[in-house]
PDB file of N, CA and C in Angstrom:
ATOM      1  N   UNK A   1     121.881  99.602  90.423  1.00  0.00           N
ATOM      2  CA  UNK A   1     121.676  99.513  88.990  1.00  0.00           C
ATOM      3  C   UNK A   1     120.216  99.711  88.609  1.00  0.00           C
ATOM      4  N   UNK A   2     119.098  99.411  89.086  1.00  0.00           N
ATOM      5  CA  UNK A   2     117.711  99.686  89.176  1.00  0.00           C
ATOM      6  C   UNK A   2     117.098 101.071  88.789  1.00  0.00           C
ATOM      7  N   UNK A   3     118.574 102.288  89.442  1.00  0.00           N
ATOM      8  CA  UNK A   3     117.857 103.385  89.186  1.00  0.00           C
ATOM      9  C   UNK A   3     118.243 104.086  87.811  1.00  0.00           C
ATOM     10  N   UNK A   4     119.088 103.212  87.244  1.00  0.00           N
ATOM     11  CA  UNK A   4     119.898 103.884  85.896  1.00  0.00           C
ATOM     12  C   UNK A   4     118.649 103.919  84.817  1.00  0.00           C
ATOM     13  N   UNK A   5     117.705 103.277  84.969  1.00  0.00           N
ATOM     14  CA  UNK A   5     116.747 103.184  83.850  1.00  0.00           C
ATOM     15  C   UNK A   5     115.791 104.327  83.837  1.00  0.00           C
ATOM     16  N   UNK A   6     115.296 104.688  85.251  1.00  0.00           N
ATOM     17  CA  UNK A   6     114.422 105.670  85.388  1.00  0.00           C
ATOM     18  C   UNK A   6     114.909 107.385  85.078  1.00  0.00           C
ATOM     19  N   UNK A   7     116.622 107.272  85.355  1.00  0.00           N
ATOM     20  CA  UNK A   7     117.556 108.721  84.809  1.00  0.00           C
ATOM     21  C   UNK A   7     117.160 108.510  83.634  1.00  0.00           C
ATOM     22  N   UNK A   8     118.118 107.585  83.342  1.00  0.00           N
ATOM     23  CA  UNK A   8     118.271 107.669  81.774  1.00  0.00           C
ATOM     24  C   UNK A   8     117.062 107.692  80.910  1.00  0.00           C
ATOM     25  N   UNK A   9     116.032 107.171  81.234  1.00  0.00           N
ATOM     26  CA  UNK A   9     114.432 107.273  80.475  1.00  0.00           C
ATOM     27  C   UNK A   9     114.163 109.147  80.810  1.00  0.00           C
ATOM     28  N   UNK A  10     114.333 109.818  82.250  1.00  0.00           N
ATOM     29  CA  UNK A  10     114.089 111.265  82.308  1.00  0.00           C
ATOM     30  C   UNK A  10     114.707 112.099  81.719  1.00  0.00           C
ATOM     31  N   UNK A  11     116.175 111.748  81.652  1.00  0.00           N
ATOM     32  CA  UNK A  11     117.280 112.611  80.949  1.00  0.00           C
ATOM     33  C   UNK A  11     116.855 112.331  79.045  1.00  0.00           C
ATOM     34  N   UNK A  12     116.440 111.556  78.576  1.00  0.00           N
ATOM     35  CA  UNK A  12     115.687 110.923  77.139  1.00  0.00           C
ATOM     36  C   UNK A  12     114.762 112.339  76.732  1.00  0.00           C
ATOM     37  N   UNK A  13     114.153 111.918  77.891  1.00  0.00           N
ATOM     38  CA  UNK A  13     112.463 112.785  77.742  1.00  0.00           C
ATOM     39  C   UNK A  13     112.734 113.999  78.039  1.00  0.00           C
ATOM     40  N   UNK A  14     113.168 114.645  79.306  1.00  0.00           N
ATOM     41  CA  UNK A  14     113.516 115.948  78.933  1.00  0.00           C
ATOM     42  C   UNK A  14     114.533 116.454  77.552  1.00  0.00           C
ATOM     43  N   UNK A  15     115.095 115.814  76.667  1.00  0.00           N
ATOM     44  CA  UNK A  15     115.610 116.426  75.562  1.00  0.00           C
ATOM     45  C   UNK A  15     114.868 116.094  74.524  1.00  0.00           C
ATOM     46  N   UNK A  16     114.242 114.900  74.577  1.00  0.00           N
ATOM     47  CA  UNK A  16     113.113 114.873  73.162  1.00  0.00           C
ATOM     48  C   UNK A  16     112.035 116.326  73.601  1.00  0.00           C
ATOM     49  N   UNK A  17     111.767 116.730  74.727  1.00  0.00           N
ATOM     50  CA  UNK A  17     110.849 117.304  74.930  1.00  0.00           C
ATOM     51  C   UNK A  17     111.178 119.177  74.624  1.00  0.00           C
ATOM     52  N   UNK A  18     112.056 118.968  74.596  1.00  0.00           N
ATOM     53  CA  UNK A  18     112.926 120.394  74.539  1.00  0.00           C
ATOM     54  C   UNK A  18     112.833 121.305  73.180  1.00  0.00           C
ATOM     55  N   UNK A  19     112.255 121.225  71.853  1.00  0.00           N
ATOM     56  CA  UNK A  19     112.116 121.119  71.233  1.00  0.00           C
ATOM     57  C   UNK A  19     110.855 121.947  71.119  1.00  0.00           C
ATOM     58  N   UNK A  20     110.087 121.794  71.977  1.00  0.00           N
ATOM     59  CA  UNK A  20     108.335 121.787  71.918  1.00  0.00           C
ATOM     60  C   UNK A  20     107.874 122.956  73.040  1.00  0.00           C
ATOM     61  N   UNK A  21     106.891 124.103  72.523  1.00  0.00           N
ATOM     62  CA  UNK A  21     106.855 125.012  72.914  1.00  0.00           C
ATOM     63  C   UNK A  21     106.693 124.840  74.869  1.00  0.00           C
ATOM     64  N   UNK A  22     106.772 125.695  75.875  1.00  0.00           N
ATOM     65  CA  UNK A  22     107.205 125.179  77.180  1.00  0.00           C
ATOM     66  C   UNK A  22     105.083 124.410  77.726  1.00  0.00           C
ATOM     67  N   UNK A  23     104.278 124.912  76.958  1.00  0.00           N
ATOM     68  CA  UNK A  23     102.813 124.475  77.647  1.00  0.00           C
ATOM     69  C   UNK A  23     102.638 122.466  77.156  1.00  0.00           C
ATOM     70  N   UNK A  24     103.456 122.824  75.552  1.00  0.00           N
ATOM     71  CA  UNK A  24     103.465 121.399  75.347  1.00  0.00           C
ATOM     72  C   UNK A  24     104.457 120.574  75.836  1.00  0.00           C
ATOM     73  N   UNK A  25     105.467 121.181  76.444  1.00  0.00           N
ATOM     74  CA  UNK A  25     106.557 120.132  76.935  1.00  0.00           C
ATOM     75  C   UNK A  25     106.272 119.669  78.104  1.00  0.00           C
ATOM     76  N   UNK A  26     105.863 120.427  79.036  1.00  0.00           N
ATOM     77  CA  UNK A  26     105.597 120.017  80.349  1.00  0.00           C
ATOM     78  C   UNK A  26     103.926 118.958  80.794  1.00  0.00           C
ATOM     79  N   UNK A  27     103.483 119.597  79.330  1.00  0.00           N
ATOM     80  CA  UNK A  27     102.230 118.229  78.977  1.00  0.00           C
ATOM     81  C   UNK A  27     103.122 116.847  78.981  1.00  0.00           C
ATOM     82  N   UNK A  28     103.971 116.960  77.511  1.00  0.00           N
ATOM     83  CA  UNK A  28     104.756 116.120  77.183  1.00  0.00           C
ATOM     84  C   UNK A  28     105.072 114.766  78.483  1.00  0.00           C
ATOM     85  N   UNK A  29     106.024 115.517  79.283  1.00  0.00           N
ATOM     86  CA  UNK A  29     106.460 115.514  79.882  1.00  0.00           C
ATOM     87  C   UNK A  29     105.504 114.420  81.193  1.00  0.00           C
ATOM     88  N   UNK A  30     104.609 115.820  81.669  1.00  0.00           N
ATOM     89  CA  UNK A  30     103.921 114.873  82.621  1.00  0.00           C
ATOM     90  C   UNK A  30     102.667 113.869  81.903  1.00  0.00           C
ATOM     91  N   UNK A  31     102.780 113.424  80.848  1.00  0.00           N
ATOM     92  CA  UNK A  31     101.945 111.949  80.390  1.00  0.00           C
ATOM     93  C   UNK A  31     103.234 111.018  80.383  1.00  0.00           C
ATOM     94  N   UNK A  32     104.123 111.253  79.816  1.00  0.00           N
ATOM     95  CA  UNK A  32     104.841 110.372  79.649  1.00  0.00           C
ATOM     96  C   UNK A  32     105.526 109.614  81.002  1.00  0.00           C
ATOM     97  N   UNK A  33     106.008 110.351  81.748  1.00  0.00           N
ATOM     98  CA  UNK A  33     106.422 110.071  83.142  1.00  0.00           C
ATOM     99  C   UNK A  33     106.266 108.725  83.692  1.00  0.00           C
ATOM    100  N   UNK A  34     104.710 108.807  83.824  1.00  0.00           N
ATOM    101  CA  UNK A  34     104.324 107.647  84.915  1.00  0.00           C
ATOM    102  C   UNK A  34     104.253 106.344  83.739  1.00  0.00           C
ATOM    103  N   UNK A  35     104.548 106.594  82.333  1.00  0.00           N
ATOM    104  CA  UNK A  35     104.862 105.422  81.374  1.00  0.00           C
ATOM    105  C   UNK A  35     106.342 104.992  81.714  1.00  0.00           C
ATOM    106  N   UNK A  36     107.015 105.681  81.788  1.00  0.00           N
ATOM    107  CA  UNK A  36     108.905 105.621  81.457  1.00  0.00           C
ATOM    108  C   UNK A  36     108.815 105.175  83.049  1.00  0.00           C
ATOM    109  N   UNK A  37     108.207 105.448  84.320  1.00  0.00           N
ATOM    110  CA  UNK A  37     108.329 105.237  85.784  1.00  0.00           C
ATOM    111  C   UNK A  37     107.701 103.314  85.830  1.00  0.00           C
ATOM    112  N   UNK A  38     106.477 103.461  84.844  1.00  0.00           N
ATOM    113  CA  UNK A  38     105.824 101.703  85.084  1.00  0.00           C
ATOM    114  C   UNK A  38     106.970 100.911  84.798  1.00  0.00           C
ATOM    115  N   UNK A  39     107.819 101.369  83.603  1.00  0.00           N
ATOM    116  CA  UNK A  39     108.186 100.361  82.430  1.00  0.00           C
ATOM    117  C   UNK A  39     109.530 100.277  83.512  1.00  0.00           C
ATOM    118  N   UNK A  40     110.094 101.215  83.952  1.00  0.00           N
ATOM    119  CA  UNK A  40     111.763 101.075  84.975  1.00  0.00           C
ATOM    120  C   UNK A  40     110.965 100.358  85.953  1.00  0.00           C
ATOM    121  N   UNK A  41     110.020 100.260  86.513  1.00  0.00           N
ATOM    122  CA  UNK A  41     109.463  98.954  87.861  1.00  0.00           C
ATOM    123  C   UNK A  41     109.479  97.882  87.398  1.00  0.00           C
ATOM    124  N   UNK A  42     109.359  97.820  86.514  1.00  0.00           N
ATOM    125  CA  UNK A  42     108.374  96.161  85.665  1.00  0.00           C
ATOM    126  C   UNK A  42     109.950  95.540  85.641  1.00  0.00           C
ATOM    127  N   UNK A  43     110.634  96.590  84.457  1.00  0.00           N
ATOM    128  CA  UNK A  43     112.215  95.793  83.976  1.00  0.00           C
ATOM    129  C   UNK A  43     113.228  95.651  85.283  1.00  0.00           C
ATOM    130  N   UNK A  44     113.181  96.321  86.379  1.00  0.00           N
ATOM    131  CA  UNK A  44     114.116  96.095  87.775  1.00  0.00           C
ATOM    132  C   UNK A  44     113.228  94.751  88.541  1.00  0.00           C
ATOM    133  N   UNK A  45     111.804  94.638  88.243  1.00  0.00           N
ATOM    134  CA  UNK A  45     111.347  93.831  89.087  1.00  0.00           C
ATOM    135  C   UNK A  45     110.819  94.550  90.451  1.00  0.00           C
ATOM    136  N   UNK A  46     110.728  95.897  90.895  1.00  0.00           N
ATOM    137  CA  UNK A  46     110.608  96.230  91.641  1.00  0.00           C
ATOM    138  C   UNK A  46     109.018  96.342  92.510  1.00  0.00           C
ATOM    139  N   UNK A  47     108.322  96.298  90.321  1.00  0.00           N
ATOM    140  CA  UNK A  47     106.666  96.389  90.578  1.00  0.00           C
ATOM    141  C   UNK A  47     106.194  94.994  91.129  1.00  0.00           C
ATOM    142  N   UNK A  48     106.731  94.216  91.060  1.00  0.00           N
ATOM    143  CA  UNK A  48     106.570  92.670  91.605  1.00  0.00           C
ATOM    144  C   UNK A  48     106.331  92.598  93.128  1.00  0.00           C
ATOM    145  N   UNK A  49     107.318  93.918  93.751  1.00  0.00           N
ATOM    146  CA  UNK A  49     106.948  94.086  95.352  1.00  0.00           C
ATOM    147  C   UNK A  49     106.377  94.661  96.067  1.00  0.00           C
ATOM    148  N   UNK A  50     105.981  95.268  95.235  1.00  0.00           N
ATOM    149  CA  UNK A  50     105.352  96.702  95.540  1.00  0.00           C
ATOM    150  C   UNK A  50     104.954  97.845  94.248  1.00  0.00           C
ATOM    151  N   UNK A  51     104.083  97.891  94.189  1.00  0.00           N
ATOM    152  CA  UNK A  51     103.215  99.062  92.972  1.00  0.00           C
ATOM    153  C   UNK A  51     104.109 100.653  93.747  1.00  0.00           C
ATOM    154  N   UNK A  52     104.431 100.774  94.790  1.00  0.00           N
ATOM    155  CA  UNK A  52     104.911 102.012  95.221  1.00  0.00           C
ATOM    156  C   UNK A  52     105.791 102.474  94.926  1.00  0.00           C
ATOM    157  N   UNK A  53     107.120 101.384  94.305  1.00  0.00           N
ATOM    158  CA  UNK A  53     108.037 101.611  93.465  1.00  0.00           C
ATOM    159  C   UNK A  53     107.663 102.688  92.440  1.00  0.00           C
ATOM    160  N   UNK A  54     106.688 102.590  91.826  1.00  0.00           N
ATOM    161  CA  UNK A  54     106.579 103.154  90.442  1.00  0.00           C
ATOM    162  C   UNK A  54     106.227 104.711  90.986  1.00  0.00           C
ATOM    163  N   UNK A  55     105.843 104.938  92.293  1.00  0.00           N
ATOM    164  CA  UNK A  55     105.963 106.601  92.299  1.00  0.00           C
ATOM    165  C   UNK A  55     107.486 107.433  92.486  1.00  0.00           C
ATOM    166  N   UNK A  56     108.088 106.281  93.884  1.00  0.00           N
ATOM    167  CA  UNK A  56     109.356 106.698  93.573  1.00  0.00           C
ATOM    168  C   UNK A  56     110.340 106.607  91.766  1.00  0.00           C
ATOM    169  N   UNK A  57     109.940 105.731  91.429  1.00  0.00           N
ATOM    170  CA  UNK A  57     110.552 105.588  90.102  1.00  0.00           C
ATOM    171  C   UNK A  57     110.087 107.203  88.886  1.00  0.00           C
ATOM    172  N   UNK A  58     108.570 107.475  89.082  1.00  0.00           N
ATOM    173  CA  UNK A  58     108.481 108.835  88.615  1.00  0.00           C
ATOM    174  C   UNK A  58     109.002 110.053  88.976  1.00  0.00           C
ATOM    175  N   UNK A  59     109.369 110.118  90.198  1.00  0.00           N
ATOM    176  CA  UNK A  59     110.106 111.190  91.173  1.00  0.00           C
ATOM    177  C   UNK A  59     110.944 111.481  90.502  1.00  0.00           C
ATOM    178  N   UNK A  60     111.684 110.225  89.996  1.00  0.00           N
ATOM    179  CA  UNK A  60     113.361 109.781  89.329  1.00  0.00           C
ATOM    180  C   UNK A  60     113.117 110.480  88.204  1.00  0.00           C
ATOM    181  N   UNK A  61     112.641 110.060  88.050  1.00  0.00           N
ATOM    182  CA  UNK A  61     112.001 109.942  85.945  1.00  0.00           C
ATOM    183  C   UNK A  61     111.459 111.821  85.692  1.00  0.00           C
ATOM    184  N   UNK A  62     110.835 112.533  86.699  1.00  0.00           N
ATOM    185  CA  UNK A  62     110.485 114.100  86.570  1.00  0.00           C
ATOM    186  C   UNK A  62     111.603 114.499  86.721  1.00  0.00           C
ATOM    187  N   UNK A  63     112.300 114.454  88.193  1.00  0.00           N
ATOM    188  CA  UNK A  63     113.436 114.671  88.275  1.00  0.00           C
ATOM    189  C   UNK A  63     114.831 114.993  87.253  1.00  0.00           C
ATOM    190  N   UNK A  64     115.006 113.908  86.662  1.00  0.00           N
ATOM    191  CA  UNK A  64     116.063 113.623  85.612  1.00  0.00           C
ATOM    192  C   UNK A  64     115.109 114.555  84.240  1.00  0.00           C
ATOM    193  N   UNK A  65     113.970 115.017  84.085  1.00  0.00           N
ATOM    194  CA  UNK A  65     113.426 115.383  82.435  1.00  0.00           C
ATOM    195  C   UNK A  65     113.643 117.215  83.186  1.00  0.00           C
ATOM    196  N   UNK A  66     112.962 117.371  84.299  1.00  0.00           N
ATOM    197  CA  UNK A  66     113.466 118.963  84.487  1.00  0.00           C
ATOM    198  C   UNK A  66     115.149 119.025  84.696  1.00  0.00           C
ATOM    199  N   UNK A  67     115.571 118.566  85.165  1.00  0.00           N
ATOM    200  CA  UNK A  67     117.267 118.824  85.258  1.00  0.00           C
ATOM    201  C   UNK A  67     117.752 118.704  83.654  1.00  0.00           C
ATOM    202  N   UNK A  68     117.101 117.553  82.978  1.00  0.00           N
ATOM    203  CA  UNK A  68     117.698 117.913  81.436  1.00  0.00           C
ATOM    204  C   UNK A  68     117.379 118.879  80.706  1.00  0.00           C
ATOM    205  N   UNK A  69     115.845 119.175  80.928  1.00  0.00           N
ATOM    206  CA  UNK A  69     115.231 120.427  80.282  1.00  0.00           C
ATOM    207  C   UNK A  69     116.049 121.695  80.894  1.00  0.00           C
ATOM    208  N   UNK A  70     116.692 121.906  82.157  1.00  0.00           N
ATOM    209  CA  UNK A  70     117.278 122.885  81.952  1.00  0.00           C
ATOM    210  C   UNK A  70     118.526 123.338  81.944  1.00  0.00           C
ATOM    211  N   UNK A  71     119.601 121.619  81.679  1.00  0.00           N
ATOM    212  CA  UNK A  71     120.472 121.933  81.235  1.00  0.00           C
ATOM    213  C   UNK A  71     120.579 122.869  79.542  1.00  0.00           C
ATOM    214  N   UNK A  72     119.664 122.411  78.804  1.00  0.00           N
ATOM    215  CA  UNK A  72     118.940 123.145  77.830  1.00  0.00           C
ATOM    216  C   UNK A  72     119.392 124.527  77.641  1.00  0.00           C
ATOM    217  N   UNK A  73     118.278 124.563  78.632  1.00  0.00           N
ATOM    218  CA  UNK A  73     117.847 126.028  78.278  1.00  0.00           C
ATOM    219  C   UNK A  73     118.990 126.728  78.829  1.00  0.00           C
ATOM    220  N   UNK A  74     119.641 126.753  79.834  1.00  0.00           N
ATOM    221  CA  UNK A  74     121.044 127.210  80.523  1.00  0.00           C
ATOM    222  C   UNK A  74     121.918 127.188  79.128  1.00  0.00           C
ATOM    223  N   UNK A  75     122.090 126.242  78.651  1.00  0.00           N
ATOM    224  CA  UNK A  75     122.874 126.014  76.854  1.00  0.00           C
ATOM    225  C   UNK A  75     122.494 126.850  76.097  1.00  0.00           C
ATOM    226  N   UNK A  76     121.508 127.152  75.750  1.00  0.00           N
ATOM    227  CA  UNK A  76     120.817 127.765  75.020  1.00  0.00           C
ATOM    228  C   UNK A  76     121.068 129.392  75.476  1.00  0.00           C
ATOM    229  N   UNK A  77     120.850 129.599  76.403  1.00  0.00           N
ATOM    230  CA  UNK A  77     120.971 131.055  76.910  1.00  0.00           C
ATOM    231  C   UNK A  77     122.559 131.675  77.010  1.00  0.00           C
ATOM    232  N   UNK A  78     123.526 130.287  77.139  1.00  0.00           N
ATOM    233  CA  UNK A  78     124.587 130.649  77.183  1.00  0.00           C
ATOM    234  C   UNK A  78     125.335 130.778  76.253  1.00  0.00           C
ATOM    235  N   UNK A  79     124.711 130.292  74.702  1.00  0.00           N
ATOM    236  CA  UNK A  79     125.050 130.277  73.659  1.00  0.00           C
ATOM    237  C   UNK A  79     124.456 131.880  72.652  1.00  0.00           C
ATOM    238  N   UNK A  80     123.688 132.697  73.249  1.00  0.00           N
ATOM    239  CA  UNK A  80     123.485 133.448  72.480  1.00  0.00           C
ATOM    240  C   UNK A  80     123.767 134.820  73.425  1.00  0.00           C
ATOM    241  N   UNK A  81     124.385 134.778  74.649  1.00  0.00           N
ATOM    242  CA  UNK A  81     125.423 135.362  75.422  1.00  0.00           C
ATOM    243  C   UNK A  81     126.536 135.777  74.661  1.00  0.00           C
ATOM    244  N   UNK A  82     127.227 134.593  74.299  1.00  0.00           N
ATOM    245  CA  UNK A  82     128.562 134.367  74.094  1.00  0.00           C
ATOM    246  C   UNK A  82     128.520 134.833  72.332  1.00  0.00           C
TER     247      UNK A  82
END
């Protein structure tokens, strides 16, 4: 259950970010990260054991914002295909 916060905060951010031309999204993107990665350590308790949590927790957190960003754009491309 620990890791549902760090998806769901990446999968968030890659679609708020989607929106925004690709130099500002991936700005977007990588400031926000290691915020949405502290805040999933702190609320699991994980930063309590270890500060190292919070890189794996960004891994999560990039991870989940490029896979949403390009479910996107895959949408997007497949919509003006069709």
């Amino acid at each position: 259950m620990d890791e549902i916060f760090p998806l769901l905060g990446g999968l968030v951010l890659g679609l708020a970010a989607s929106p925004f031309r690709p130099a500002q999204r991936w700005i977007i993107i990588g400031m926000l990260t290691p915020i949405i990665a502290l805040t999933a350590s702190w609320i699991s308790g994980e930063f309590a054991q270890d500060w190292r949590f919070v890189l794996l927790d960004a891994g999560e957190v990039a991870l989940a914002a490029v896979a949403a960003r390009a479910v996107v754009a895959w949408r997007r491309h497949s919509d003006r295909i069709a």
